[in-house]
C-alpha atoms as a PDB file:
ATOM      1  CA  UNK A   1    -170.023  83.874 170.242  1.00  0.00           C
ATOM      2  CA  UNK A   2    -166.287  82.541 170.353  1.00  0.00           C
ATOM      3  CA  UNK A   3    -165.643  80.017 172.626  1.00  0.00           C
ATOM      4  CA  UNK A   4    -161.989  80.530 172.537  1.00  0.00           C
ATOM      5  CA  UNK A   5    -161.524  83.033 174.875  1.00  0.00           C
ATOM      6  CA  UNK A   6    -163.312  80.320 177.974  1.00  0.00           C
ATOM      7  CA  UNK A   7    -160.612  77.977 176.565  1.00  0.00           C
ATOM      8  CA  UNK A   8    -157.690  80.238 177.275  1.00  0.00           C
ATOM      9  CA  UNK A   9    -159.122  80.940 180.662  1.00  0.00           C
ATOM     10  CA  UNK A  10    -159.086  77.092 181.241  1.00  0.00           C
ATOM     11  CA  UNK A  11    -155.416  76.493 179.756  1.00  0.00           C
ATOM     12  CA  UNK A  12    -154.400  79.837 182.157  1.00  0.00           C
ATOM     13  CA  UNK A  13    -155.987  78.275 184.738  1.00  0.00           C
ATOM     14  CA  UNK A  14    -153.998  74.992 184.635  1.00  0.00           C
ATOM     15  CA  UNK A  15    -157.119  72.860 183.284  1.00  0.00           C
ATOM     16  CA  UNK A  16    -157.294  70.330 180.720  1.00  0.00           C
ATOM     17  CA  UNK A  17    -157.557  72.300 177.058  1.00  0.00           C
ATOM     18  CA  UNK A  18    -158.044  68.858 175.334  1.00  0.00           C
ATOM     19  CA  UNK A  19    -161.178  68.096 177.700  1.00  0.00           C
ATOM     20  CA  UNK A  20    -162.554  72.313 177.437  1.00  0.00           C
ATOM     21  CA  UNK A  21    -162.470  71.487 173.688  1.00  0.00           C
ATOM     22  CA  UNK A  22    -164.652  68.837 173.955  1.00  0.00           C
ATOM     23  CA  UNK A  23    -167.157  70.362 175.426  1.00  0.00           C
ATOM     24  CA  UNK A  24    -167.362  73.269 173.635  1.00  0.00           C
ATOM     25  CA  UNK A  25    -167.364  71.044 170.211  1.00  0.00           C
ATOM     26  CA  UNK A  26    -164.013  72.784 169.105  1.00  0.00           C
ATOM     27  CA  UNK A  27    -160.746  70.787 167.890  1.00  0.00           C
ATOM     28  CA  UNK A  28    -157.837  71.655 169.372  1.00  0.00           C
ATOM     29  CA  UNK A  29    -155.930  71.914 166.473  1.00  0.00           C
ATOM     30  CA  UNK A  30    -158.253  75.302 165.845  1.00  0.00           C
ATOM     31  CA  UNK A  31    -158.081  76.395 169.060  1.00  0.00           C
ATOM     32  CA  UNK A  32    -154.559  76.839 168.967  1.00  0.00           C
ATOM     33  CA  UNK A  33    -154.142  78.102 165.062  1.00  0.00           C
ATOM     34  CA  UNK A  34    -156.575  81.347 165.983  1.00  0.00           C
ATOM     35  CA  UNK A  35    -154.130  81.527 168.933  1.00  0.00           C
ATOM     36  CA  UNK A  36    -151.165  81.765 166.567  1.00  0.00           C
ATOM     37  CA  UNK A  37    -153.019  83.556 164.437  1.00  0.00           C
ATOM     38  CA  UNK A  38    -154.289  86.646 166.670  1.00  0.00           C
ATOM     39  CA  UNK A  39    -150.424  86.894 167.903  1.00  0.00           C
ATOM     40  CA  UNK A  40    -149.374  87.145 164.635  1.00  0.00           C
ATOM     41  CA  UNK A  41    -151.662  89.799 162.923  1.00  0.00           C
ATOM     42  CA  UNK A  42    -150.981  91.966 166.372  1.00  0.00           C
ATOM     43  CA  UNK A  43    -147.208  91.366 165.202  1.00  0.00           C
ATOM     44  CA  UNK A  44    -148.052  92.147 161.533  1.00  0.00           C
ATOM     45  CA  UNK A  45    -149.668  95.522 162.602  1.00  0.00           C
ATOM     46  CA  UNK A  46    -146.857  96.536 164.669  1.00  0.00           C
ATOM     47  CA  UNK A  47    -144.171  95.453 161.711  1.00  0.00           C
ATOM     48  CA  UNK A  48    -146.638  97.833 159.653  1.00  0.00           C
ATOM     49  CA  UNK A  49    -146.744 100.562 162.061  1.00  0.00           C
ATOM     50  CA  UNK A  50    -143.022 100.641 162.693  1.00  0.00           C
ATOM     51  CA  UNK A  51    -142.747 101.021 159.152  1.00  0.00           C
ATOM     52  CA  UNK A  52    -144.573 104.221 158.957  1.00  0.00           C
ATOM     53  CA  UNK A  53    -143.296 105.514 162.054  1.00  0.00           C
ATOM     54  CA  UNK A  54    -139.893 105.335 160.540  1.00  0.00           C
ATOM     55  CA  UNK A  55    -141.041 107.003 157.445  1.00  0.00           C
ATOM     56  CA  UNK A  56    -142.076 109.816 159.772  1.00  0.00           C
ATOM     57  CA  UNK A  57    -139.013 109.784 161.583  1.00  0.00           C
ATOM     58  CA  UNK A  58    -136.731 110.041 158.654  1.00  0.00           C
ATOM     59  CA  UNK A  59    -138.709 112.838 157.188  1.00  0.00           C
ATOM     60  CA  UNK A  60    -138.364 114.836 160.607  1.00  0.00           C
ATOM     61  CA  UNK A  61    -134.553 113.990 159.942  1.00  0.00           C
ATOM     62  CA  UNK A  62    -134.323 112.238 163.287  1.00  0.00           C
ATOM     63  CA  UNK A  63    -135.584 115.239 165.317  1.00  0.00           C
ATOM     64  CA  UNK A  64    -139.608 113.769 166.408  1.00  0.00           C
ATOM     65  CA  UNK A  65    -140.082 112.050 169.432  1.00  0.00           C
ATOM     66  CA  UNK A  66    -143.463 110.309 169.830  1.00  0.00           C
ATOM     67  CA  UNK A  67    -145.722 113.161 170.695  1.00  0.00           C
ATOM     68  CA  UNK A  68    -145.287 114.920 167.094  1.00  0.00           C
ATOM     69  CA  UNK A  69    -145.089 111.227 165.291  1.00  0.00           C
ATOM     70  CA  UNK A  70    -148.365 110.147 167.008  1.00  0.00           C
ATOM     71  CA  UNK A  71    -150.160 113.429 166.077  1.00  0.00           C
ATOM     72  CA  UNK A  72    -148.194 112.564 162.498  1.00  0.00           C
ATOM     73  CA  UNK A  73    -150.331 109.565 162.307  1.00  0.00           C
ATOM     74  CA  UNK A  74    -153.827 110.576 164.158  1.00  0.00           C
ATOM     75  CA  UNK A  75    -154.129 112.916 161.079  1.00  0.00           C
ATOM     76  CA  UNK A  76    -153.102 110.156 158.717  1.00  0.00           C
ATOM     77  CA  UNK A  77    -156.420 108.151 159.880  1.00  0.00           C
ATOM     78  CA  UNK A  78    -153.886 105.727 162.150  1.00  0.00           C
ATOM     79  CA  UNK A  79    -155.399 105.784 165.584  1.00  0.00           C
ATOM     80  CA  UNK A  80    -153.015 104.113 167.497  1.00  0.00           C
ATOM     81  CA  UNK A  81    -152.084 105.241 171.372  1.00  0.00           C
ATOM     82  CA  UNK A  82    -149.007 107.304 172.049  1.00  0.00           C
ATOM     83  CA  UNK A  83    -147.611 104.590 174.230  1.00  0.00           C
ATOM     84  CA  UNK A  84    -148.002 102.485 171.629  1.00  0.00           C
ATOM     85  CA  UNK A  85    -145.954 104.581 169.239  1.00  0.00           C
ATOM     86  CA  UNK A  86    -143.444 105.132 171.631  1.00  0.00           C
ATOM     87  CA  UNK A  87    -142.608 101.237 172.572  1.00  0.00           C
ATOM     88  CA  UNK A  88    -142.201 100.775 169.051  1.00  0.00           C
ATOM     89  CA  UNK A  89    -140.034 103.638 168.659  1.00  0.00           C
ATOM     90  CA  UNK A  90    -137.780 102.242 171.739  1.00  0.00           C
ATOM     91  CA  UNK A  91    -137.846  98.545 170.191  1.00  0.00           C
ATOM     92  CA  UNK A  92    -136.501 100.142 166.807  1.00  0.00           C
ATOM     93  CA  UNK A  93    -134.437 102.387 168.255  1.00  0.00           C
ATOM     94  CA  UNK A  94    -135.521 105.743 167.289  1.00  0.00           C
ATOM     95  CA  UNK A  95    -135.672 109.087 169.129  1.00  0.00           C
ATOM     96  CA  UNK A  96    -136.283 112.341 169.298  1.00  0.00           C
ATOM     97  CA  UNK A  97    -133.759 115.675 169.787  1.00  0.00           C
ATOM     98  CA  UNK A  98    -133.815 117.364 173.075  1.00  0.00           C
ATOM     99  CA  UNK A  99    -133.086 120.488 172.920  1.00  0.00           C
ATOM    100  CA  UNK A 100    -129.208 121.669 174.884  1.00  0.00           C
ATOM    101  CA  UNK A 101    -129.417 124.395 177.854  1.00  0.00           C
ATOM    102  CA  UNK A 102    -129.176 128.039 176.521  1.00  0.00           C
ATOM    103  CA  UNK A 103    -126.911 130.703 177.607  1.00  0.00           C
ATOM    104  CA  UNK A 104    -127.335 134.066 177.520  1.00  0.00           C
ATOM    105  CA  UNK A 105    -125.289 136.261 174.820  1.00  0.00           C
ATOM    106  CA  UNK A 106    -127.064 139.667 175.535  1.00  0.00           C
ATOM    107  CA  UNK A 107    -124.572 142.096 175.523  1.00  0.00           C
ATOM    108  CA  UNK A 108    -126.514 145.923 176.977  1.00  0.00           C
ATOM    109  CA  UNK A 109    -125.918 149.197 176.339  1.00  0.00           C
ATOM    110  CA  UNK A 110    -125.854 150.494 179.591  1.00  0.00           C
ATOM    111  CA  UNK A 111    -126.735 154.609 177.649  1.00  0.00           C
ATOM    112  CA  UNK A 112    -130.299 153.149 176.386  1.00  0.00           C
ATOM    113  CA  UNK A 113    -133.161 154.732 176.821  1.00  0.00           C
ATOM    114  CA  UNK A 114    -135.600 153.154 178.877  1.00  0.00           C
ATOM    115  CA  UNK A 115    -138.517 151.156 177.034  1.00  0.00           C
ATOM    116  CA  UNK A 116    -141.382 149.394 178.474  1.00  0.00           C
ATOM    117  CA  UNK A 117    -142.150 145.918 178.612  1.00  0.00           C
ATOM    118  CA  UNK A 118    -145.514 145.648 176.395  1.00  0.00           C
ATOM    119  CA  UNK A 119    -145.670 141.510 176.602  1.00  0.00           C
ATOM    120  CA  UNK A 120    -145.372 140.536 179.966  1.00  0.00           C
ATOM    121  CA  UNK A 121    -144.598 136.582 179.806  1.00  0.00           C
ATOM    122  CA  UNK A 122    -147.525 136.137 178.090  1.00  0.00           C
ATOM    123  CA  UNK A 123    -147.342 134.241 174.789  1.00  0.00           C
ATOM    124  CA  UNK A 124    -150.546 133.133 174.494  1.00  0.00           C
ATOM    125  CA  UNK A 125    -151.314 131.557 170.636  1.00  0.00           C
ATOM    126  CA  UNK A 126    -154.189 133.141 169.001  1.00  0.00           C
ATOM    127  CA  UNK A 127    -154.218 132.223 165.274  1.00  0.00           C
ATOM    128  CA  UNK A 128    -156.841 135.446 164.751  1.00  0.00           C
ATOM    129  CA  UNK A 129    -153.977 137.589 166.420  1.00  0.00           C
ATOM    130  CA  UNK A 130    -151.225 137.315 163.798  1.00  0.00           C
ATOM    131  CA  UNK A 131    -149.130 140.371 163.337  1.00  0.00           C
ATOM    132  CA  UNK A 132    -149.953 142.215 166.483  1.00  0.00           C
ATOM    133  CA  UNK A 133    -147.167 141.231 168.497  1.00  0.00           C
ATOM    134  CA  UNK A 134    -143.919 139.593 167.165  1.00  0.00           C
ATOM    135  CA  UNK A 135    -140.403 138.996 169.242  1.00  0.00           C
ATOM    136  CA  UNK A 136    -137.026 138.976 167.756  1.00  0.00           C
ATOM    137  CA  UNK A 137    -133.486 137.746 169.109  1.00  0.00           C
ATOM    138  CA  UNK A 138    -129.909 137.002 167.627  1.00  0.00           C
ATOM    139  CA  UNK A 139    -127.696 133.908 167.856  1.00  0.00           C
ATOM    140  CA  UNK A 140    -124.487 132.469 166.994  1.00  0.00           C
ATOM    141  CA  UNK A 141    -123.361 129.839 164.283  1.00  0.00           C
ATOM    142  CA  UNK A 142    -119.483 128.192 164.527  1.00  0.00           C
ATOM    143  CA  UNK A 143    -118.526 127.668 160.903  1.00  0.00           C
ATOM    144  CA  UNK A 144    -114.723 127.118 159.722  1.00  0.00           C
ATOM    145  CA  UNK A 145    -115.099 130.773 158.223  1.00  0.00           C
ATOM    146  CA  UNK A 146    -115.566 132.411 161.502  1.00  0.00           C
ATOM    147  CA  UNK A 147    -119.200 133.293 163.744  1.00  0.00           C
ATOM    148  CA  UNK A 148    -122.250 133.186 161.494  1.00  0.00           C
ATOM    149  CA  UNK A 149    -124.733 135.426 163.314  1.00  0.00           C
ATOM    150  CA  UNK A 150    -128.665 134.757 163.126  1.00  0.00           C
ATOM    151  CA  UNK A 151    -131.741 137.027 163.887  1.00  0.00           C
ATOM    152  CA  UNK A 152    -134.864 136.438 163.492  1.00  0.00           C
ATOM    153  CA  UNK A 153    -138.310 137.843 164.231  1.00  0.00           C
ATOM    154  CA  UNK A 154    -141.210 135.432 165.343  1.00  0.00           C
ATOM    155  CA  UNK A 155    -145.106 135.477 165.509  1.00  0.00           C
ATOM    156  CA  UNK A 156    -145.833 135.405 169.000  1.00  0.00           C
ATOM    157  CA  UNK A 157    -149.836 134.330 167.919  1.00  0.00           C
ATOM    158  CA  UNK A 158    -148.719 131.393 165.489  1.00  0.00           C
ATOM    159  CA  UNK A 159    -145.147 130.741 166.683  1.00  0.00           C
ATOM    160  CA  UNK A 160    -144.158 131.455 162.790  1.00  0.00           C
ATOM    161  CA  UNK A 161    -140.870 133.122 161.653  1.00  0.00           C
ATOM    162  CA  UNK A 162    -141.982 135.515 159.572  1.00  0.00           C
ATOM    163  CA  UNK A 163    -138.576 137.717 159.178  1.00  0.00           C
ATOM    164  CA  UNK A 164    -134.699 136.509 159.099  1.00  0.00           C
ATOM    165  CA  UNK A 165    -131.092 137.724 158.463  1.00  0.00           C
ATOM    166  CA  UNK A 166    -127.686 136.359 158.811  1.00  0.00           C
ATOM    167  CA  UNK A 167    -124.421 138.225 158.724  1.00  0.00           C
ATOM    168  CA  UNK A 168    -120.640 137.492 159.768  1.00  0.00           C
ATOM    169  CA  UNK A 169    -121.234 140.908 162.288  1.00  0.00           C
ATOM    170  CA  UNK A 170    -122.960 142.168 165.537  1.00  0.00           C
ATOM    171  CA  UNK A 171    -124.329 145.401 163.828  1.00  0.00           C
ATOM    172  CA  UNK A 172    -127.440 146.669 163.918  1.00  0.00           C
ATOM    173  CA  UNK A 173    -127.780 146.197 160.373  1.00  0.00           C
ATOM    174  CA  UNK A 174    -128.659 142.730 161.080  1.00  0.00           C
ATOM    175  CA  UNK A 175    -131.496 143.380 162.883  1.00  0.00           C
ATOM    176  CA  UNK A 176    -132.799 145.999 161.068  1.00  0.00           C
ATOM    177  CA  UNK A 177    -132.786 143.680 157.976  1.00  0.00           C
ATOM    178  CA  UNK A 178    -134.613 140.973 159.956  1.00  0.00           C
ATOM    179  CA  UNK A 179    -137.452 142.880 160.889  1.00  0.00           C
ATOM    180  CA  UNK A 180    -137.346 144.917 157.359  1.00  0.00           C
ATOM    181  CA  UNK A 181    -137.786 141.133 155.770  1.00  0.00           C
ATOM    182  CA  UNK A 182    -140.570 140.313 158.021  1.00  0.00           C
ATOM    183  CA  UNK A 183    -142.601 144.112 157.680  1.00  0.00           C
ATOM    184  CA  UNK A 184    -142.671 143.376 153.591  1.00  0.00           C
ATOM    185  CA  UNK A 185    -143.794 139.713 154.029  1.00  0.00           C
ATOM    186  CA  UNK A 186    -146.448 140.484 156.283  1.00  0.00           C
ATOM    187  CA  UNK A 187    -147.488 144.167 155.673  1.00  0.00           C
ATOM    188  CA  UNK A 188    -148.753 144.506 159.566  1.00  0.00           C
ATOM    189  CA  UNK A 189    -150.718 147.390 160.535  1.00  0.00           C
ATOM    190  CA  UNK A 190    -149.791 150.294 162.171  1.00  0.00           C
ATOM    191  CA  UNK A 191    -149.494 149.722 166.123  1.00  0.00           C
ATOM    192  CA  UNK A 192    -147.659 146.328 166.072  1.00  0.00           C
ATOM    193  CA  UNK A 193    -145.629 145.215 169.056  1.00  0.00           C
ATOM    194  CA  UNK A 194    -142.137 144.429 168.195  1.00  0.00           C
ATOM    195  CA  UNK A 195    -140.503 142.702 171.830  1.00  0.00           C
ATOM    196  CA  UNK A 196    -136.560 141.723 172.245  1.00  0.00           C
ATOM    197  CA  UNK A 197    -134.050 141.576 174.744  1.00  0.00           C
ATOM    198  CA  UNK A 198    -131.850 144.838 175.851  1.00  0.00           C
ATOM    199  CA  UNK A 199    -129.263 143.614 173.482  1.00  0.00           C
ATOM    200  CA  UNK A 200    -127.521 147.193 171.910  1.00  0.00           C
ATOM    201  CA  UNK A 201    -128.426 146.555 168.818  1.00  0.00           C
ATOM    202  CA  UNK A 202    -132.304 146.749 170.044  1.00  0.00           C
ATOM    203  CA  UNK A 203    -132.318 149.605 172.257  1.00  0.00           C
ATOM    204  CA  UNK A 204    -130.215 151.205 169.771  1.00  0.00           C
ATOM    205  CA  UNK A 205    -131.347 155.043 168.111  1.00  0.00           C
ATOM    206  CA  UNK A 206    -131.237 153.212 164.444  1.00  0.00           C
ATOM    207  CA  UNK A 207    -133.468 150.369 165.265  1.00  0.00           C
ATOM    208  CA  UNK A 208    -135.929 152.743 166.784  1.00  0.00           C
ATOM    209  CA  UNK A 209    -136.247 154.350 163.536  1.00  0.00           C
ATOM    210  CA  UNK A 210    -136.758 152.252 161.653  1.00  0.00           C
ATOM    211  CA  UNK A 211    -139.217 150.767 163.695  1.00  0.00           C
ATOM    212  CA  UNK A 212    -141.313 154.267 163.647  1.00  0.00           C
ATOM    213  CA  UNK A 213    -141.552 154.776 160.219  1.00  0.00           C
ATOM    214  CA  UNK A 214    -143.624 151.672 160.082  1.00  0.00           C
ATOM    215  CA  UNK A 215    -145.968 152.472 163.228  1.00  0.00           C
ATOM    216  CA  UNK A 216    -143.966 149.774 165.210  1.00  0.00           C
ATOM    217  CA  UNK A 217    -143.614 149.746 169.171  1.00  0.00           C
ATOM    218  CA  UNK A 218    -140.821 148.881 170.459  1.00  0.00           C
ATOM    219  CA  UNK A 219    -141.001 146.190 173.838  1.00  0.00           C
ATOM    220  CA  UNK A 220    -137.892 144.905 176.034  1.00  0.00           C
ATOM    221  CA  UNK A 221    -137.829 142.288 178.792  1.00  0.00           C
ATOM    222  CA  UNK A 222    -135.907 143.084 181.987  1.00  0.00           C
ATOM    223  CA  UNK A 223    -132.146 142.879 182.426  1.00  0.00           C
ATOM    224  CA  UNK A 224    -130.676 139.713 183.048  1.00  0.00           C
ATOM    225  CA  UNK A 225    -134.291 137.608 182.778  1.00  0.00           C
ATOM    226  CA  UNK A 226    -134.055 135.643 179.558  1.00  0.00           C
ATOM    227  CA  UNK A 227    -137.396 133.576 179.974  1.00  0.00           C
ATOM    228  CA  UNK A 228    -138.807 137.393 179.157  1.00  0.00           C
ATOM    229  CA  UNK A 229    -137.726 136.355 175.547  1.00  0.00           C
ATOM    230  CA  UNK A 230    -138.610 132.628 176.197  1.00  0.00           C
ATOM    231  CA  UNK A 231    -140.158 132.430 172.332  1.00  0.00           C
ATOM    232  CA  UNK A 232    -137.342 133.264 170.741  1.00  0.00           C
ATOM    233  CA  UNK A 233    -134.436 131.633 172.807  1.00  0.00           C
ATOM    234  CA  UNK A 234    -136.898 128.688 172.479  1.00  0.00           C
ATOM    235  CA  UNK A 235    -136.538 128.758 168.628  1.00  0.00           C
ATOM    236  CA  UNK A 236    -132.638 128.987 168.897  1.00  0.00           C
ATOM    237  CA  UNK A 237    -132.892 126.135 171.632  1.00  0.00           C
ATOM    238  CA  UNK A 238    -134.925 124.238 168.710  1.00  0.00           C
ATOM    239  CA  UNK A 239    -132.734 125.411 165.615  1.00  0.00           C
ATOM    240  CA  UNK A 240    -129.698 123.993 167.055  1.00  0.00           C
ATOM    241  CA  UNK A 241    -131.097 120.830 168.345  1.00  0.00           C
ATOM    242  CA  UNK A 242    -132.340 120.218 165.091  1.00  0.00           C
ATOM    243  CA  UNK A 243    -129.870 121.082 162.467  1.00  0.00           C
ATOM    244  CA  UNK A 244    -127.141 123.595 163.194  1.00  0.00           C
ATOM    245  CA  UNK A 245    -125.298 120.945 165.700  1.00  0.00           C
ATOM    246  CA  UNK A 246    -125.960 118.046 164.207  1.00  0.00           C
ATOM    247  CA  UNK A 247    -123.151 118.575 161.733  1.00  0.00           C
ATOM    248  CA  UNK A 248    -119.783 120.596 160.835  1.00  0.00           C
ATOM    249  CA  UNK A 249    -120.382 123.632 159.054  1.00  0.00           C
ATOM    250  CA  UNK A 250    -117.151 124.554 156.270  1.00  0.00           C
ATOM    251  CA  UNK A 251    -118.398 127.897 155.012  1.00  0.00           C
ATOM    252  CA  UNK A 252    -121.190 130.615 155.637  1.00  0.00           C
ATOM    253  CA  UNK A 253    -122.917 129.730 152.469  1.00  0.00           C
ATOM    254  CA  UNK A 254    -123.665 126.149 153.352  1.00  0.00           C
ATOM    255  CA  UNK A 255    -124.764 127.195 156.705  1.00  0.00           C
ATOM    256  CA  UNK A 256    -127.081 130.025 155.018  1.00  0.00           C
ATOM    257  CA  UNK A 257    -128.721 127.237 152.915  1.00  0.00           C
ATOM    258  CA  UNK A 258    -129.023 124.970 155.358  1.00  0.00           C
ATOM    259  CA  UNK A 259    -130.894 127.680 157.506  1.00  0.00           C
ATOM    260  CA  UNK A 260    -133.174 128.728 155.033  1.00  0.00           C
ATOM    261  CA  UNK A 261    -134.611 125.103 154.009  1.00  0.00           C
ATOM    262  CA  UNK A 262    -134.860 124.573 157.609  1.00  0.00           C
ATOM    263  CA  UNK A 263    -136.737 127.590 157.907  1.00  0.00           C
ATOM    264  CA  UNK A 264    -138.719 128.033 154.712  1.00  0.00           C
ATOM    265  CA  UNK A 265    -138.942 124.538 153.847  1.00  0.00           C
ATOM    266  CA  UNK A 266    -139.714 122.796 157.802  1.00  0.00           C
ATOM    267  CA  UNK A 267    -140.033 124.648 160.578  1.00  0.00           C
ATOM    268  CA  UNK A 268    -142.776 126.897 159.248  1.00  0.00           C
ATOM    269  CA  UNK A 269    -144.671 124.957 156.963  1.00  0.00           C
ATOM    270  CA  UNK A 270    -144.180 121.561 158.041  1.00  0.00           C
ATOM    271  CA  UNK A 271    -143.003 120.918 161.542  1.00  0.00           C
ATOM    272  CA  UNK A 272    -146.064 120.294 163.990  1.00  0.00           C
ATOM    273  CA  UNK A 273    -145.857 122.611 167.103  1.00  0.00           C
ATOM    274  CA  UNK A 274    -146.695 121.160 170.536  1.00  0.00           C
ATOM    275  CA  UNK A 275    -148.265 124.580 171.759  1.00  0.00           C
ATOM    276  CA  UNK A 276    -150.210 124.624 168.354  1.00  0.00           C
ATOM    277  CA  UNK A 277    -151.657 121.321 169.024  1.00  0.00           C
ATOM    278  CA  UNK A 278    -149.715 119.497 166.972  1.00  0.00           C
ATOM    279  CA  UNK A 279    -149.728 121.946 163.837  1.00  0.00           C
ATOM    280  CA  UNK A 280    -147.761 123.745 161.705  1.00  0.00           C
ATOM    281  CA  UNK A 281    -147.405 127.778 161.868  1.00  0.00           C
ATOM    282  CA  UNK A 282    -148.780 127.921 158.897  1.00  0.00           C
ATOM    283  CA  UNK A 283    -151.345 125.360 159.022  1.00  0.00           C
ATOM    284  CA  UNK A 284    -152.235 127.156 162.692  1.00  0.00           C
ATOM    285  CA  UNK A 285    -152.497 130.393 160.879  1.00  0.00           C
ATOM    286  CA  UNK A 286    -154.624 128.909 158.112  1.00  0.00           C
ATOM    287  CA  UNK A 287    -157.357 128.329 161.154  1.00  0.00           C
ATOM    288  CA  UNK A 288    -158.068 131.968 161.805  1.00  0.00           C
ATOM    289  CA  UNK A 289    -158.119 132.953 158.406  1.00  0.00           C
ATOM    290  CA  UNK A 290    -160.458 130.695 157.973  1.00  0.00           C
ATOM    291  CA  UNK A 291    -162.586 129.998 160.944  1.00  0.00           C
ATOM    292  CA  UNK A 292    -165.031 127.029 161.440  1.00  0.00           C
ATOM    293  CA  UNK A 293    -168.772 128.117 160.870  1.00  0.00           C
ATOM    294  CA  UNK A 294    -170.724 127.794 164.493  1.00  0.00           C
ATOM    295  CA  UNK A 295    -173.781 125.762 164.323  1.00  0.00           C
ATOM    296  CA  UNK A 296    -177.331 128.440 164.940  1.00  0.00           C
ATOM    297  CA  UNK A 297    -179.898 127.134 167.405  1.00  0.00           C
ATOM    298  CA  UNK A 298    -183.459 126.428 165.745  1.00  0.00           C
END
């Protein structure tokens, strides 16, 4: 057993180390060399785990706070605490994004028919649920060309974006080519909920045929309540946090680019997902395809 740890206790407790070390047999010279030494390797570890956390952090392009780089790590075999990560983070000066306030763009058409609401607040993940129910929204882009105008329809079970469109208009053409993009990726059966705002373009007489010649139902929040979209103005919230303000955008093609690595390239197959646990939309999806085998009693 060390005796080290009595001899601190000693020195703390304003005693004579010289005399503690000769009764426990130890020099004092060693005494205070593992003393040095324990500081140091605790200082060697953190100089190590900085390291990696700043790897993280840099591939994230600046955007994970320590939740997402701690999870980062657990999978890595690094089991280090959160708190931990996150004093480390402070000490090198690293941060997450937080995401900017939304405000509402919705413009209604005031002649729509009236559609129900088939989602009710709840977006509950459920990997086995993919391509039941998916939401859809637009937003806006400031380039030097003019507005760049984004749609986008998301998984409501796996939080991925499985369809996209941008365009320098407002039509309905843009969301019509959103959700057309996501019906030939995913091939969803017949039945699927398709929930949006009252925006015109949504409610319109187009959109709703387009969305029964593939067996698709058509759901709408309430006037005026955005949080009945909160998955989708939660992706814009995240988009724009994350890349689209973080820099000056010259022409719609950059910006196009720029959305489609972020897209394609992070946010769906790479970027870990707090209401996932920590995963990826894909990797999340990848655990109801392929579900864990239950153990059988004897």
């Amino acid at each position: 057993m060390s005796v080290f740890p009595f001899i601190e206790a000693e020195q703390a407790g304003k005693h004579n180390v010289k005399r503690a070390c000769e009764l426990f047999e130890v020099s004092r010279s060693a005494y205070y060399q593992q003393k040095t030494g324990a500081k140091s390797r605790r200082k060697r570890v953190d100089a190590q785990l900085t390291a990696r956390i700043t790897a993280v952090h840099a591939v994230s392009k600046g955007t994970y706070g320590a939740p997402r780089i701690h999870a980062d790590l657990a999978e890595a075999g690094l089991r280090h605490g959160r708190k931990r990560v996150a004093r480390l983070m402070r000490a090198a000066g690293l941060a997450g994004k937080s995401p900017r306030r939304w405000r509402t763009t919705t413009i209604a058409d005031p002649n729509a028919g009236i559609r129900p609401d088939l989602v009710g607040r709840d977006f509950s993940v459920d990997a086995a649920a993919a391509d039941t129910r998916w939401c859809g929204d637009i937003t806006y882009i400031a380039t030097w060309q003019g507005w760049l105008y984004l749609a986008t329809v998301i998984d409501l079970a796996s939080r991925r974006i499985v369809g996209w469109a941008v365009a320098d208009h407002l039509k309905t053409d843009l969301v019509d080519t959103a959700l057309s993009d996501a019906l030939a990726r995913r091939r969803p059966a017949s039945g699927l909920v398709f929930h949006s705002d009252r925006g015109c373009q949504y409610t319109s007489a187009q959109h709703a045929r387009l969305a029964a010649a593939h067996g698709v139902r058509l759901s709408v929040g309430r006037r005026g309540q955005c949080w009945d979209n909160a998955v989708a103005e939660s992706f814009f919230s995240t988009i724009k946090t994350e890349l689209i303000h973080r820099q000056p955008w010259p022409t719609y093609t950059a910006a196009r680019q720029a959305i489609f690595e972020y897209i394609e390239g992070w946010y769906n197959t790479r970027r870990r997902h707090s209401s996932l646990g920590y995963l990826s939309p894909a990797a999340f999806e990848a655990t109801g395809r392929h579900p864990q085998p239950t153990s059988q009693a004897a």
